[in-house]
Protein backbone atom coordinates (compact mmCIF):
# COMPACT_ATOMS: atom_id res chain seq x y z
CA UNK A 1 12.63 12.37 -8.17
CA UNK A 2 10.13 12.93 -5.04
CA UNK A 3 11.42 12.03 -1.90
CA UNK A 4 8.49 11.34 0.38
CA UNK A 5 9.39 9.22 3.44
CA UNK A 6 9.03 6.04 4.32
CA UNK A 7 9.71 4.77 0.79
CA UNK A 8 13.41 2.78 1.23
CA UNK A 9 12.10 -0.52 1.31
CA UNK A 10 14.46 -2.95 2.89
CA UNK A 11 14.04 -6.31 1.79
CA UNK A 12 12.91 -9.05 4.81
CA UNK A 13 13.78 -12.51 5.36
CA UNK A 14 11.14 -13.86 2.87
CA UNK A 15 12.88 -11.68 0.04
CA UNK A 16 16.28 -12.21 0.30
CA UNK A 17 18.39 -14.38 -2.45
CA UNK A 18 20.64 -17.20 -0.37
CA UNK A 19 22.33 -18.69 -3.87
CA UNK A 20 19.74 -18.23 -5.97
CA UNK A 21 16.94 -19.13 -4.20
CA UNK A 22 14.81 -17.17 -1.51
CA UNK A 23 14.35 -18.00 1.89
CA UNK A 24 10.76 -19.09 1.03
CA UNK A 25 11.77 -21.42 -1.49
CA UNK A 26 14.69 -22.95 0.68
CA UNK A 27 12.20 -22.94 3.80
CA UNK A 28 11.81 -26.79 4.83
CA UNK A 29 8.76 -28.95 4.10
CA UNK A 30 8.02 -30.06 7.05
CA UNK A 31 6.42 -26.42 7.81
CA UNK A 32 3.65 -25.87 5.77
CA UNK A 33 2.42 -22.91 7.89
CA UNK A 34 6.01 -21.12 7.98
CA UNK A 35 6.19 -21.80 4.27
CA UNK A 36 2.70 -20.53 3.83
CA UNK A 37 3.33 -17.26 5.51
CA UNK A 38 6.57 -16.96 3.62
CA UNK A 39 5.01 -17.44 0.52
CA UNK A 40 2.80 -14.83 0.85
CA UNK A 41 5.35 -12.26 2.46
CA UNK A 42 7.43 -12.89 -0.94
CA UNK A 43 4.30 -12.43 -3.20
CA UNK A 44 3.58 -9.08 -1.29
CA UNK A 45 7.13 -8.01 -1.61
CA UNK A 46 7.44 -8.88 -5.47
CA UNK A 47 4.43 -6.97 -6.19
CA UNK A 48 5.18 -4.07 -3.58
CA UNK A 49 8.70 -3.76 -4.90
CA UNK A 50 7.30 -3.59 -9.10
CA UNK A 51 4.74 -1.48 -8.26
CA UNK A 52 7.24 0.99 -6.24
CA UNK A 53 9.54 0.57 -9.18
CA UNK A 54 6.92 1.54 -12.03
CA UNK A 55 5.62 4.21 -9.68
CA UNK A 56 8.82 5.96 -9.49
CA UNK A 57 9.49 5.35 -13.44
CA UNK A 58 6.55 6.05 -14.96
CA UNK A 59 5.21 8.92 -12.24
CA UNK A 60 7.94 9.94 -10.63
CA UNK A 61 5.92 9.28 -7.41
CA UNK A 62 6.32 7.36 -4.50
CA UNK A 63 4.25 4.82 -3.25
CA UNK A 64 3.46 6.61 0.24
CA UNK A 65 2.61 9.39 -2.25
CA UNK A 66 0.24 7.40 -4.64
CA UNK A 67 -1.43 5.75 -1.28
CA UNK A 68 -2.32 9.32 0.43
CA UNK A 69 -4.16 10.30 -2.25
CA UNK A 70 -6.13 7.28 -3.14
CA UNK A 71 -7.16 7.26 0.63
CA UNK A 72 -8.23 10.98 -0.21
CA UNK A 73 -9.84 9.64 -3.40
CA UNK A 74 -12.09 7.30 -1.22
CA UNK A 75 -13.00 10.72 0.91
CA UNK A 76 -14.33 13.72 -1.64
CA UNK A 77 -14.63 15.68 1.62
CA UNK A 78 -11.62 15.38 3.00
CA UNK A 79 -9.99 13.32 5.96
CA UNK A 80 -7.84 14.79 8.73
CA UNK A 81 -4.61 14.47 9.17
CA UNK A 82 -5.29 11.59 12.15
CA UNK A 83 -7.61 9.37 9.86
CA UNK A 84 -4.67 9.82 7.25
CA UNK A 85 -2.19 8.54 9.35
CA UNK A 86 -4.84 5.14 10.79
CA UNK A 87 -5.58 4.37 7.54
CA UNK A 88 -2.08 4.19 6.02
CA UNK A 89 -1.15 2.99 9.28
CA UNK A 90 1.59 5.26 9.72
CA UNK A 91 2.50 8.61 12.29
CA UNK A 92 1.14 11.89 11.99
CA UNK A 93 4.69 12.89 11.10
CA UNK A 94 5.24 10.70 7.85
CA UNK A 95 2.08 12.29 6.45
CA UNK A 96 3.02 16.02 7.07
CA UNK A 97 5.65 15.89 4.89
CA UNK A 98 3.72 13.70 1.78
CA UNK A 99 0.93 16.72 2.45
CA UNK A 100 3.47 19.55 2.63
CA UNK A 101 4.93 18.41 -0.71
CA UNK A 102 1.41 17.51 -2.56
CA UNK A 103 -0.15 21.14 -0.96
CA UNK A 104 3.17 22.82 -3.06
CA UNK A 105 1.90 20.61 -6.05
CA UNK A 106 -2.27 21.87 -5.99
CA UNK A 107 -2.85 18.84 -5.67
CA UNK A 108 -4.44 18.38 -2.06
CA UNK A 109 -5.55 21.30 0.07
CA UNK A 110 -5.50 21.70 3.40
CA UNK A 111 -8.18 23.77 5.54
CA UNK A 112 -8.66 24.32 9.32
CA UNK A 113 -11.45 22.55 10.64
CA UNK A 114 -14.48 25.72 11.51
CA UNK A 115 -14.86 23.52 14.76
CA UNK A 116 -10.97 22.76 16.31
CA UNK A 117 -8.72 25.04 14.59
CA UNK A 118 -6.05 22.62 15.41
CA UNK A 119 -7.74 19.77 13.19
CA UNK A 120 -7.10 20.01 9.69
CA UNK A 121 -8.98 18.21 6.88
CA UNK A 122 -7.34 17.26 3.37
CA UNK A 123 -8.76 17.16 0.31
CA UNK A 124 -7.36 16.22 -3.23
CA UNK A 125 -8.28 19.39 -5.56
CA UNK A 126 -9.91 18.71 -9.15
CA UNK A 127 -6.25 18.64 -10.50
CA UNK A 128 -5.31 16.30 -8.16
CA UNK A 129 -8.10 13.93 -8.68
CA UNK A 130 -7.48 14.17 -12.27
CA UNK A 131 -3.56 13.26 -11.87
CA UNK A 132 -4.47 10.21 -9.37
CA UNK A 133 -7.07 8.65 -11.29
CA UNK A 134 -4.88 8.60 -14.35
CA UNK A 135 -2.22 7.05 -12.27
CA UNK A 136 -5.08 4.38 -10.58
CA UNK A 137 -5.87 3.56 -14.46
CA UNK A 138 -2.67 2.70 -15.17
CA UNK A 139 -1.75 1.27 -11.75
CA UNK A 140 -4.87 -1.27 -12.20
CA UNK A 141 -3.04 -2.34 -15.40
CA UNK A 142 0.00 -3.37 -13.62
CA UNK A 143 -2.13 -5.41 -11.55
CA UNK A 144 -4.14 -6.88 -13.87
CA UNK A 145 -0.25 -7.65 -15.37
CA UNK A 146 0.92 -9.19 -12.61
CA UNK A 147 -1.72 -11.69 -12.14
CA UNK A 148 -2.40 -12.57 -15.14
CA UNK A 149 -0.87 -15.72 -15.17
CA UNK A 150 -4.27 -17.08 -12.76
CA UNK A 151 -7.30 -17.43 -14.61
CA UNK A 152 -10.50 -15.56 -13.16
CA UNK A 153 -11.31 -18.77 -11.57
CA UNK A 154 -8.26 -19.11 -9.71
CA UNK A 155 -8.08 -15.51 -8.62
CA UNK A 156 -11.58 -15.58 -7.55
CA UNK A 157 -10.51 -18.72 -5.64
CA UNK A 158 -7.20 -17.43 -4.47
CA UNK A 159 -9.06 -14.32 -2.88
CA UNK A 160 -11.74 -16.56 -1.50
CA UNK A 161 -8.31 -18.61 0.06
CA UNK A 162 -6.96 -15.22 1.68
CA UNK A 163 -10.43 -14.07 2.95
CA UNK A 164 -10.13 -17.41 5.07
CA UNK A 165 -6.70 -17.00 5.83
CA UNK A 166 -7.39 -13.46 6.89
CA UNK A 167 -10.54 -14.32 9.42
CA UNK A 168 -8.40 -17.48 10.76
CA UNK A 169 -5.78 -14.86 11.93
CA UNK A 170 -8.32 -12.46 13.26
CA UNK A 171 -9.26 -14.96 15.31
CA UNK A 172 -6.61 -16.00 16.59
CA UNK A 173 -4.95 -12.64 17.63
CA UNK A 174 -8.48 -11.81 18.74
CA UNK A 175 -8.38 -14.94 21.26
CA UNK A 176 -4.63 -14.11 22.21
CA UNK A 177 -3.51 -17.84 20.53
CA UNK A 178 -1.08 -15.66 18.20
């Protein structure tokens, strides 16, 4: 079983059973916003947690893993090891280790940058392509699994919901109100 760090996923507030039901569930009414956010802190973790779970079953990867290299999909010429680490939003040291271990597998390379020797870029190699895209296939099943109880109407509406919700808190962390 692959090891890459951070993968322990420690269950928050919005996750945790008290009797039976979660804290989202049990949050009071008279909250809507709190609820709200719960609500979609539990939806995140239910997915996050089934998709780590069929990850590790079906791949024997880890999500960290599976995220590197679709960022590295996205890139055919590579990314360094900085633009890794923004876009997963993680340190420089998390990804050295998920690269040390996928450089041992061919499935990424690594190569010097010809203009700062001390800047590497990373690239998925044709193996590795082929071994993430079959996982991305079956990954977008899972997906497609777990929402299928909305209708394309609702999901189209749902995201449409969350683009909102998204520029609303922009804004307001943008204009210090958060």
């Amino acid at each position: 079983m692959s090891t890459d760090q951070p993968d322990d996923h420690t269950p928050d507030v919005a996750s945790v059973d008290i009797g039976g039901v979660d804290y989202e569930t049990a949050a009071s009414g008279d909250k809507p916003n709190l609820r709200l956010w719960l609500r979609l802190l539990t939806c995140a973790n239910m997915i996050e947690t089934e998709v780590r779970s069929r990850l590790r079953s079906d791949f024997d990867v880890t999500l960290p893993r599976f995220d590197l290299m679709a960022q590295l999909e996205k890139a055919p010429d590579g990314l360094t090891m900085s633009e890794l680490s923004r876009r997963l939003m993680v340190s420089n040291g998390n990804i050295t280790g998920i690269v040390d271990r996928l450089v041992a597998e061919s499935l990424i390379t690594r190569t010097p940058n010809p203009h700062d020797r001390r800047t590497q870029f990373v690239r998925l190699t044709a193996r590795g392509r082929r071994v993430f895209l079959d996982m991305a296939a079956i990954h977008q099943g899972w997906i497609d699994d777990l929402f299928s109880g909305l209708t394309p109407d609702e999901g189209r509406d749902l995201f449409a919901l969350l683009g909102r919700a998204k520029a609303s808190i922009r804004t307001a962390t943008e204009n210090g109100e958060a």
